[in-house]
C-alpha atoms as a PDB file:
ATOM      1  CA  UNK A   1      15.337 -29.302-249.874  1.00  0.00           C
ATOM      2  CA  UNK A   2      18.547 -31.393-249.066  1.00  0.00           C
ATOM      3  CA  UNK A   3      18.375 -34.658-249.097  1.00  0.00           C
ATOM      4  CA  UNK A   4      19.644 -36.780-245.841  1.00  0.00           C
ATOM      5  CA  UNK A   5      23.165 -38.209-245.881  1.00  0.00           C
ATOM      6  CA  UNK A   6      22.689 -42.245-246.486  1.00  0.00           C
ATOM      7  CA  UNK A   7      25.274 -44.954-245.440  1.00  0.00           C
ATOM      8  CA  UNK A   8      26.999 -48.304-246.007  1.00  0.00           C
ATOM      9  CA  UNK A   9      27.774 -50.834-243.677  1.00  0.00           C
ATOM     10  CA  UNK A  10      29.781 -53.593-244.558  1.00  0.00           C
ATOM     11  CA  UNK A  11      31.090 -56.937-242.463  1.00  0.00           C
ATOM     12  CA  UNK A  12      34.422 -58.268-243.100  1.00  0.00           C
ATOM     13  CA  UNK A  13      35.178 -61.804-242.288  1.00  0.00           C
ATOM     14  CA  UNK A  14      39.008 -63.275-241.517  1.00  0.00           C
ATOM     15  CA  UNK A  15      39.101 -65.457-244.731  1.00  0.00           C
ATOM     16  CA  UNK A  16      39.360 -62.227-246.702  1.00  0.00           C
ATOM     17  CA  UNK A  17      35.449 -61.863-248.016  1.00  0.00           C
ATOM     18  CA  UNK A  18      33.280 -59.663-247.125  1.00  0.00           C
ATOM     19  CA  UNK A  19      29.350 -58.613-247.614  1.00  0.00           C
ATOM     20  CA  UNK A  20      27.775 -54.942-247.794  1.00  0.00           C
ATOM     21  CA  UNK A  21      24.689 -55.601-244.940  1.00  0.00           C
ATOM     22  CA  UNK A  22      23.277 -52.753-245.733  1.00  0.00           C
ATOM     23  CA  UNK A  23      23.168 -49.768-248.597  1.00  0.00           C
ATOM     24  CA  UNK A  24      22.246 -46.288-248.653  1.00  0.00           C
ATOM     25  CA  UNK A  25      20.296 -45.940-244.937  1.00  0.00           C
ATOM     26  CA  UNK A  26      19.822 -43.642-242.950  1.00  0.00           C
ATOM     27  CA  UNK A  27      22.303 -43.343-240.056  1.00  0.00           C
ATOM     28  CA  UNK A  28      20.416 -44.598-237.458  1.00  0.00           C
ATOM     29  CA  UNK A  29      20.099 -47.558-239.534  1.00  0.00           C
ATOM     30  CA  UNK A  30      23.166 -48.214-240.589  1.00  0.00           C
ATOM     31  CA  UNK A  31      24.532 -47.553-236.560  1.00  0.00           C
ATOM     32  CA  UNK A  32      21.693 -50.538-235.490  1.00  0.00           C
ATOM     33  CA  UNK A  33      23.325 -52.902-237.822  1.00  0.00           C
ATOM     34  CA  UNK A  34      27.131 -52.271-237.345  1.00  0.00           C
ATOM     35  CA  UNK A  35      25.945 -52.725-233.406  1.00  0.00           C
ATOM     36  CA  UNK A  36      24.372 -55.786-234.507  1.00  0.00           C
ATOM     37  CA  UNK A  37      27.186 -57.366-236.796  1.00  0.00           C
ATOM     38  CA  UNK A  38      29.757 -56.205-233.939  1.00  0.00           C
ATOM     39  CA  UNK A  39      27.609 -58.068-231.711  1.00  0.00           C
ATOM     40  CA  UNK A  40      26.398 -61.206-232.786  1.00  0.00           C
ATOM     41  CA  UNK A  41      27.229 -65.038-232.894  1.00  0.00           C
ATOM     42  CA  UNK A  42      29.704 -64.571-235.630  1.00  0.00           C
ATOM     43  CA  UNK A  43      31.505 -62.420-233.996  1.00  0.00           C
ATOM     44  CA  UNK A  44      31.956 -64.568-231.047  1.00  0.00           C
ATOM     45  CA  UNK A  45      33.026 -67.571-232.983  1.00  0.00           C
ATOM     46  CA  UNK A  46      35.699 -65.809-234.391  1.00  0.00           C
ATOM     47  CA  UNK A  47      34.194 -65.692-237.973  1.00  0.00           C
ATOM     48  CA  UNK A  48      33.941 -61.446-238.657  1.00  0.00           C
ATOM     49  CA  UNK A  49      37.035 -59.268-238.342  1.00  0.00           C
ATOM     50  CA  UNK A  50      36.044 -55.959-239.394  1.00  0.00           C
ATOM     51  CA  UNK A  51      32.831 -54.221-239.775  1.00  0.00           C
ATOM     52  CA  UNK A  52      32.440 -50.581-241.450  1.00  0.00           C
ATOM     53  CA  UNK A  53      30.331 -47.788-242.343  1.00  0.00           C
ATOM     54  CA  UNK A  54      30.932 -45.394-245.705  1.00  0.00           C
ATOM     55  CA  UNK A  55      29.167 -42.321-246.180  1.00  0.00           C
ATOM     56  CA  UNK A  56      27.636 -41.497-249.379  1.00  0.00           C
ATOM     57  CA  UNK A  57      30.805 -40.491-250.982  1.00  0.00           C
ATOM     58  CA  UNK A  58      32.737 -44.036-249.627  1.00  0.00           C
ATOM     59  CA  UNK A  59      34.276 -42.401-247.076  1.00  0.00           C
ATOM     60  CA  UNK A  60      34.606 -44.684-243.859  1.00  0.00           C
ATOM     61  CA  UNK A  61      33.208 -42.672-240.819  1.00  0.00           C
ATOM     62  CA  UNK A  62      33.058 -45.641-238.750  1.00  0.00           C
ATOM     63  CA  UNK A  63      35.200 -48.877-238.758  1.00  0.00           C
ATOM     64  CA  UNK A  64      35.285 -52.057-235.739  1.00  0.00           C
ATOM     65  CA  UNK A  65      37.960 -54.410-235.416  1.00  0.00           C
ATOM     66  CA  UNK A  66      38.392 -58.087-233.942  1.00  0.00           C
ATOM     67  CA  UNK A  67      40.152 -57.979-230.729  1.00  0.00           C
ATOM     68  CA  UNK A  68      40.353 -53.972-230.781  1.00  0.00           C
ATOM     69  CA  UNK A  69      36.794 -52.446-230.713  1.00  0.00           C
ATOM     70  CA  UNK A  70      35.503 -49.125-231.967  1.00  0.00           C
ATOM     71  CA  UNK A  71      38.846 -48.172-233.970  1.00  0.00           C
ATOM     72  CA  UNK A  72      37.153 -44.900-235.781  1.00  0.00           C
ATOM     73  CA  UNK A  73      36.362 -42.516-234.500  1.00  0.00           C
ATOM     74  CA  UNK A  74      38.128 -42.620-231.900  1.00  0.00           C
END
């Protein structure tokens, strides 16, 4: 039996750190959190820049930008 593909999200902030929010969920997880950490209060203050997902093999299949949106996929 195959196991399911499991993803990364990760929140970038505009001093140059960044967190991983979440690690090896499933996708609908990992899509509920990079809507909530594109969504949220620090995001409106100006605080996050970038959020992303990776797939298993650290590949970004979804990335969010400050002041752009949705940037991948397009």
């Amino acid at each position: 039996m195959t196991q399911p593909e499991l993803f990364s999200v990760y929140q970038f902030f505009t001093n140059g750190q960044y967190e991983q929010v979440r690690s090896h969920v499933p996708v609908d997880e990992a899509m509920k959190a990079a809507q909530h950490y594109t969504n949220n209060v620090a995001v409106r203050m100006g605080i996050t820049a970038r959020v992303i997902i990776t797939d298993s093999g650290d590949s970004t299949v979804f990335e969010w930008k400050k002041d752009e949106g949705i940037v991948w996929p397009k």
